[in-house]
N, C-alpha and C. Protein backbone atom coordinates (compact mmCIF):
# COMPACT_ATOMS: atom_id res chain seq x y z
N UNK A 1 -2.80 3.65 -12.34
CA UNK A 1 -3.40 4.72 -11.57
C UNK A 1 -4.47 4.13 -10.65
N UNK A 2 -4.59 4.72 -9.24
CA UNK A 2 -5.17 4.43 -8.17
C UNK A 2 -6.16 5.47 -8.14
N UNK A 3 -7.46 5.05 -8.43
CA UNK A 3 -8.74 6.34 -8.66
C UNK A 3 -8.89 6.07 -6.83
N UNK A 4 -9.12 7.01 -6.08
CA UNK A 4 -9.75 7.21 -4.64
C UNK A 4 -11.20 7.78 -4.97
N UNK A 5 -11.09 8.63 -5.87
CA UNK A 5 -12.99 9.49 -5.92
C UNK A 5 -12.84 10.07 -7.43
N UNK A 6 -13.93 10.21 -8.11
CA UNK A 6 -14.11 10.81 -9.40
C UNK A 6 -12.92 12.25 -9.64
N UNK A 7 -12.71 12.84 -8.74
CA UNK A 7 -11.92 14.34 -9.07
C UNK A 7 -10.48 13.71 -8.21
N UNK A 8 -10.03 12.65 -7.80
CA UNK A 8 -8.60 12.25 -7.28
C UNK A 8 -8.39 11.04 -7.17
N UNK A 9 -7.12 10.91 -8.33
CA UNK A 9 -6.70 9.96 -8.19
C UNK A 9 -4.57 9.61 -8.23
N UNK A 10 -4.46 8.76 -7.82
CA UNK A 10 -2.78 8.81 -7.36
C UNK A 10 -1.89 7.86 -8.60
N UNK A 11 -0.93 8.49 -9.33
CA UNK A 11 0.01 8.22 -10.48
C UNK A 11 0.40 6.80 -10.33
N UNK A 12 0.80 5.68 -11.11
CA UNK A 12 1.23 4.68 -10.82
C UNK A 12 3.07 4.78 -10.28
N UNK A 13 3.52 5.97 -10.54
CA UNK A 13 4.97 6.28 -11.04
C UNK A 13 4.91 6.22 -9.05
N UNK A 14 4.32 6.71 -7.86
CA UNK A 14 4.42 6.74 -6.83
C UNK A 14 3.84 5.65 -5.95
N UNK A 15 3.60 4.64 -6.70
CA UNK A 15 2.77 3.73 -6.26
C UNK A 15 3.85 2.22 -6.51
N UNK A 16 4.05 1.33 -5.55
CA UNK A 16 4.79 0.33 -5.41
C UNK A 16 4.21 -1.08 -5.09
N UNK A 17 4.35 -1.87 -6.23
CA UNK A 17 3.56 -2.94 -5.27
C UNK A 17 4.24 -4.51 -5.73
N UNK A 18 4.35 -5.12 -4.99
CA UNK A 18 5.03 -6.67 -4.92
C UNK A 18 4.22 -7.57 -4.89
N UNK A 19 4.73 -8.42 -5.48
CA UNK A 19 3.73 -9.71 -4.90
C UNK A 19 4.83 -10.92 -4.32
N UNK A 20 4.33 -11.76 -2.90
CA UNK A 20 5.67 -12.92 -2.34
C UNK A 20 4.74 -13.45 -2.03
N UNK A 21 5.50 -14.61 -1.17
CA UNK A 21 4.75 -16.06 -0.73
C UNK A 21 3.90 -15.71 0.74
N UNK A 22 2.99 -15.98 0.56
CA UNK A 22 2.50 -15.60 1.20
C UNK A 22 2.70 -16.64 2.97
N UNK A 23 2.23 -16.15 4.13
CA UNK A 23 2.76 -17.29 5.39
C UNK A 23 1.20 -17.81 6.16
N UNK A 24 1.83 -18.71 6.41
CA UNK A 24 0.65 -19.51 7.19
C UNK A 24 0.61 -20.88 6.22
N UNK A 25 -0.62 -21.43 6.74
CA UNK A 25 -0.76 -22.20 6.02
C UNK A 25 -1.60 -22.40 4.51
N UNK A 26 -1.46 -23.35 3.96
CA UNK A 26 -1.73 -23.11 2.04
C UNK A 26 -2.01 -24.51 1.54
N UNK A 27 -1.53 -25.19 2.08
CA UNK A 27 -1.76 -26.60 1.27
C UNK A 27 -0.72 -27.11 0.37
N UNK A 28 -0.71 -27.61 -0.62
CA UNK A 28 0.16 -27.69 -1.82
C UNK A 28 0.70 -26.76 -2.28
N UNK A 29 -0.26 -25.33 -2.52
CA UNK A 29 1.14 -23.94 -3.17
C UNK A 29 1.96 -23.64 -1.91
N UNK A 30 1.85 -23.30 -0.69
CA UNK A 30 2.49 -22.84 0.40
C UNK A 30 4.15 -23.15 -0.33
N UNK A 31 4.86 -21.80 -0.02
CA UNK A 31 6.19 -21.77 -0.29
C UNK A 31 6.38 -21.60 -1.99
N UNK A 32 5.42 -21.63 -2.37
CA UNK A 32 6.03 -21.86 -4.53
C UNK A 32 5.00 -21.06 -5.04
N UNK A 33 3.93 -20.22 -4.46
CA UNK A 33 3.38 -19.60 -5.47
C UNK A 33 3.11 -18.25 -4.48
N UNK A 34 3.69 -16.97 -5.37
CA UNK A 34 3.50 -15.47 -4.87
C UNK A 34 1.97 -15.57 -4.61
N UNK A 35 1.50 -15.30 -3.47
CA UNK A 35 0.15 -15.58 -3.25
C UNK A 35 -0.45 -14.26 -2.43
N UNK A 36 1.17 -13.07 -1.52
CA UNK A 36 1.01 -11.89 -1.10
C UNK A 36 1.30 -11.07 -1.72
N UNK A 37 0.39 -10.14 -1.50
CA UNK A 37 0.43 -8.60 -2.44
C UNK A 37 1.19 -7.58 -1.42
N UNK A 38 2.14 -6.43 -1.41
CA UNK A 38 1.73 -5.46 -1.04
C UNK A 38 1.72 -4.01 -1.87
N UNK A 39 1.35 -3.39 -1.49
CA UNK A 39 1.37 -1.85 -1.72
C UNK A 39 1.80 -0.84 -1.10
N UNK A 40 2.35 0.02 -1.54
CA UNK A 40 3.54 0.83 -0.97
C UNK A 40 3.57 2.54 -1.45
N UNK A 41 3.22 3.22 -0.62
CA UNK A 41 2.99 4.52 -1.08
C UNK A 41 3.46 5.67 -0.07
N UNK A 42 4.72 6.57 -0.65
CA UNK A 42 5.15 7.82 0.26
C UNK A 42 4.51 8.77 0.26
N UNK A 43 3.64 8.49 2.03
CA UNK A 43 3.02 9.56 1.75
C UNK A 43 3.19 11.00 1.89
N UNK A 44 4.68 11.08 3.12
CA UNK A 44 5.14 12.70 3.12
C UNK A 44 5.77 13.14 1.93
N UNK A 45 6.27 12.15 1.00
CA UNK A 45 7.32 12.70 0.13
C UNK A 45 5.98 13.23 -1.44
N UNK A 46 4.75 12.56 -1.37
CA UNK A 46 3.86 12.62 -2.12
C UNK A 46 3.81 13.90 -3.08
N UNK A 47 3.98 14.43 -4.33
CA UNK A 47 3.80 15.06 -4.81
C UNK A 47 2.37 15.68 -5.17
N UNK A 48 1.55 14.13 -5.16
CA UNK A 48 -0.08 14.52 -5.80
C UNK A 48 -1.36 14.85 -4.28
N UNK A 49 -0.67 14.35 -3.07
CA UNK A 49 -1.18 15.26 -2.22
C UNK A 49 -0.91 16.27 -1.22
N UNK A 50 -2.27 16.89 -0.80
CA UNK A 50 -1.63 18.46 -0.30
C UNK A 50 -1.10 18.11 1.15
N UNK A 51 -0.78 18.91 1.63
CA UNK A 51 -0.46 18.47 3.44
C UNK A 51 -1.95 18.24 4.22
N UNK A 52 -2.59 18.87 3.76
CA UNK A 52 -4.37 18.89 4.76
C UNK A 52 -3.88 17.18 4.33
N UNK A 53 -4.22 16.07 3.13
CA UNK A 53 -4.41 14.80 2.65
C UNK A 53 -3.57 14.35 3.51
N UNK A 54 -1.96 14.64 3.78
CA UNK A 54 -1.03 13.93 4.33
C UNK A 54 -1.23 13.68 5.50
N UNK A 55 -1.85 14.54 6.29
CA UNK A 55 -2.20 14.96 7.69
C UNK A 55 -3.23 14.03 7.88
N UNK A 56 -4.40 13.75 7.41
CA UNK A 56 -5.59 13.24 7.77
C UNK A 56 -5.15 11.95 7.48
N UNK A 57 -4.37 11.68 6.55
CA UNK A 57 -3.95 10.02 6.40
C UNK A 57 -2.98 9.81 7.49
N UNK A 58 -2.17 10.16 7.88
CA UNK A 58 -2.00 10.08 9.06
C UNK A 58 -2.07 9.82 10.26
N UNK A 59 -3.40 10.56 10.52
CA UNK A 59 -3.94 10.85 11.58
C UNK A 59 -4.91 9.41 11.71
N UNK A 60 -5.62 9.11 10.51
CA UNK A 60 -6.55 7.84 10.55
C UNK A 60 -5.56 6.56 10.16
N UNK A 61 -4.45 6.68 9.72
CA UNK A 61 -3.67 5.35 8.82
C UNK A 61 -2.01 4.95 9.70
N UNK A 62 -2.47 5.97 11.30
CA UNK A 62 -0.53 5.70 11.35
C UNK A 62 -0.46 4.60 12.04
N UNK A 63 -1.06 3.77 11.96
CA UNK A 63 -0.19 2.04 12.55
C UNK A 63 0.21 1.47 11.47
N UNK A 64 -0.36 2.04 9.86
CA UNK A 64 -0.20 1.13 8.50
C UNK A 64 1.54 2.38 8.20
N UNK A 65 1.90 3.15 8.51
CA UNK A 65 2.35 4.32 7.88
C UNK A 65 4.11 3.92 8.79
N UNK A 66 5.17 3.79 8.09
CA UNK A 66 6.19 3.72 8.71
C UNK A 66 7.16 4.54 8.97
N UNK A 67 8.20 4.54 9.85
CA UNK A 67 9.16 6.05 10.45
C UNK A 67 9.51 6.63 8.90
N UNK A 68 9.56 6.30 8.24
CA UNK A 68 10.25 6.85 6.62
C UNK A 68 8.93 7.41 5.94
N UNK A 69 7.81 7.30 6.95
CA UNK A 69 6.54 8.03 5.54
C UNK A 69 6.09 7.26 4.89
N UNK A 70 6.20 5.92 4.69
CA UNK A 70 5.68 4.64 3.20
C UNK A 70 4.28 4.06 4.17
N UNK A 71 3.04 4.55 3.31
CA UNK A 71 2.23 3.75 3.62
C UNK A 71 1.59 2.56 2.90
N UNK A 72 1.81 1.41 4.28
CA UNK A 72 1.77 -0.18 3.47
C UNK A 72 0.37 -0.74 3.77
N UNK A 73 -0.08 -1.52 2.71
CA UNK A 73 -1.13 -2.23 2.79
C UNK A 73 -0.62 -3.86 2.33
N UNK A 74 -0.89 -4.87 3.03
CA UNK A 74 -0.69 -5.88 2.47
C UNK A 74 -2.23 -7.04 2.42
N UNK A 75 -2.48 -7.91 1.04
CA UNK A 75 -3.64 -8.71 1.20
C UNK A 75 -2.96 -9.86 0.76
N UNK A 76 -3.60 -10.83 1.42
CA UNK A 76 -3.28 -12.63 0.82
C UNK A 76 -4.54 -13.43 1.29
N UNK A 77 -5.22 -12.88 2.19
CA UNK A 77 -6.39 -13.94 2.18
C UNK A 77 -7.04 -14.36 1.11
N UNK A 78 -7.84 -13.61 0.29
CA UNK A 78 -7.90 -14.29 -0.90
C UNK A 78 -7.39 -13.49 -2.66
């Protein structure tokens, strides 16, 4: 479970996340050790939020948010 604020938080059951190799450069792990994360979350299909939530994420998140609704976050810097 993904807490956002004390009164909301989002189910692990809708929540997706991978880990791969991460790109660029690395040194010695480069290519052999999962070093990228991402995270993966539908947000139109979302059961645990309302449309006002879907809308405003949206509205602030749609370059991260893809034609199918999945909003992605990916980290590997550290």
């Amino acid at each position: 479970m993904i807490t956002i604020t004390e009164q909301f938080s989002i189910p692990n059951d809708e929540i997706v996340i991978t880990a791969s190799r991460s790109s660029g450069p690395g040194g010695q792990n480069v290519n052999k050790v999962n070093t990228r994360v991402t995270l993966r979350f539908p947000v139109w299909s979302s059961k645990y939020l309302t449309n006002s939530q879907k809308m405003r994420i949206a509205m602030y998140l749609k370059s991260r948010i893809t034609k199918d609704g999945i909003f992605y976050i990916h980290a590997q810097g550290t």
